[in-house]
Protein backbone atom coordinates (compact mmCIF):
# COMPACT_ATOMS: atom_id res chain seq x y z
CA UNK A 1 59.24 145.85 81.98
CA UNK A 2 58.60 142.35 83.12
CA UNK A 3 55.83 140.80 84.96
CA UNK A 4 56.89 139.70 88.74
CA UNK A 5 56.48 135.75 88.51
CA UNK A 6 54.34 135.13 91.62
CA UNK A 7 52.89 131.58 90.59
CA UNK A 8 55.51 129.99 93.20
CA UNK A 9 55.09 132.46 96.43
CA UNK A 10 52.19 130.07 98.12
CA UNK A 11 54.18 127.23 97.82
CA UNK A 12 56.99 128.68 99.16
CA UNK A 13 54.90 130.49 102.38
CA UNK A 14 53.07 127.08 102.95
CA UNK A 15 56.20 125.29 102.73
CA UNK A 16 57.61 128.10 105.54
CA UNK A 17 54.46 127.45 107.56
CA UNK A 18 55.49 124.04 107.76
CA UNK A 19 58.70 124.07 108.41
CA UNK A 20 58.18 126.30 110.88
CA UNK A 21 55.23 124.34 112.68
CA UNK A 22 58.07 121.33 112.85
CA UNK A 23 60.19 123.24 114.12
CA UNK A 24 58.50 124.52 117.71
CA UNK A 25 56.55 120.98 117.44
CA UNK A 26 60.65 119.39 118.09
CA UNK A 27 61.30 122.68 120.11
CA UNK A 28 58.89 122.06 122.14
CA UNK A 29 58.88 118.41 122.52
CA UNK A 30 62.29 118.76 124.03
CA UNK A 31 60.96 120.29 127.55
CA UNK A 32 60.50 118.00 130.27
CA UNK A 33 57.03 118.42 131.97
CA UNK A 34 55.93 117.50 135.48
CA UNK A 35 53.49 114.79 135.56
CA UNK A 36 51.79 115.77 138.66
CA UNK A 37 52.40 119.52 139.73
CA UNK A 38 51.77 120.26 143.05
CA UNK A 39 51.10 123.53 144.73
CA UNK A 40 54.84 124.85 146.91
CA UNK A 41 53.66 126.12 150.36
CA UNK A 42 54.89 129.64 150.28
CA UNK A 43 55.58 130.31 154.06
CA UNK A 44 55.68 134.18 154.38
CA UNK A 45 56.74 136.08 157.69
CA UNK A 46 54.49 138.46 159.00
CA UNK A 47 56.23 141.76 159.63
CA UNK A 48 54.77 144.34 162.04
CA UNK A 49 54.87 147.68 160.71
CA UNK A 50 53.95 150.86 161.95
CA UNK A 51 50.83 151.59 161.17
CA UNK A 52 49.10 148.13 161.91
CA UNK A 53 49.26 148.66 165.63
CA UNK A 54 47.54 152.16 165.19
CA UNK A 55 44.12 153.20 164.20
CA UNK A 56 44.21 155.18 161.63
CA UNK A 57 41.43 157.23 159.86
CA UNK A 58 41.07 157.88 156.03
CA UNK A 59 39.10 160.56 154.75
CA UNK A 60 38.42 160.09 151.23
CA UNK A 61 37.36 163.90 149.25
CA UNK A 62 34.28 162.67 148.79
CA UNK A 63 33.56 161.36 152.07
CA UNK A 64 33.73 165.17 153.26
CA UNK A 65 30.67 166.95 154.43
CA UNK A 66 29.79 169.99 152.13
């Protein structure tokens, strides 16, 4: 039965490494970045529900008396 040549299986996963590292290096070198990101005001409308007019109470179980 003969012997499973291994002798070229880390040059050929180093080479894979590499080609794979060039790869997502051109991948990602392709993306166009903002310079100078600024933060979007987010204006958010208040709805009035309910419960926030009300007082409400919570008991918790553990806030019972025994």
């Amino acid at each position: 039965m003969p012997q499973l040549d291994t002798s070229t299986w880390l040059t050929m996963i180093l080479s894979m490494f590499l080609v794979l590292f060039i790869i997502f290096q051109l991948k990602i070198s392709k993306h166009n970045f903002y310079l100078n990101p600024e933060l979007m005001s987010m204006k958010t409308s208040k709805q009035n529900t309910p419960w926030e007019t009300k007082w409400t109470k919570i008991y918790l179980p553990l806030s019972l008396p025994l």
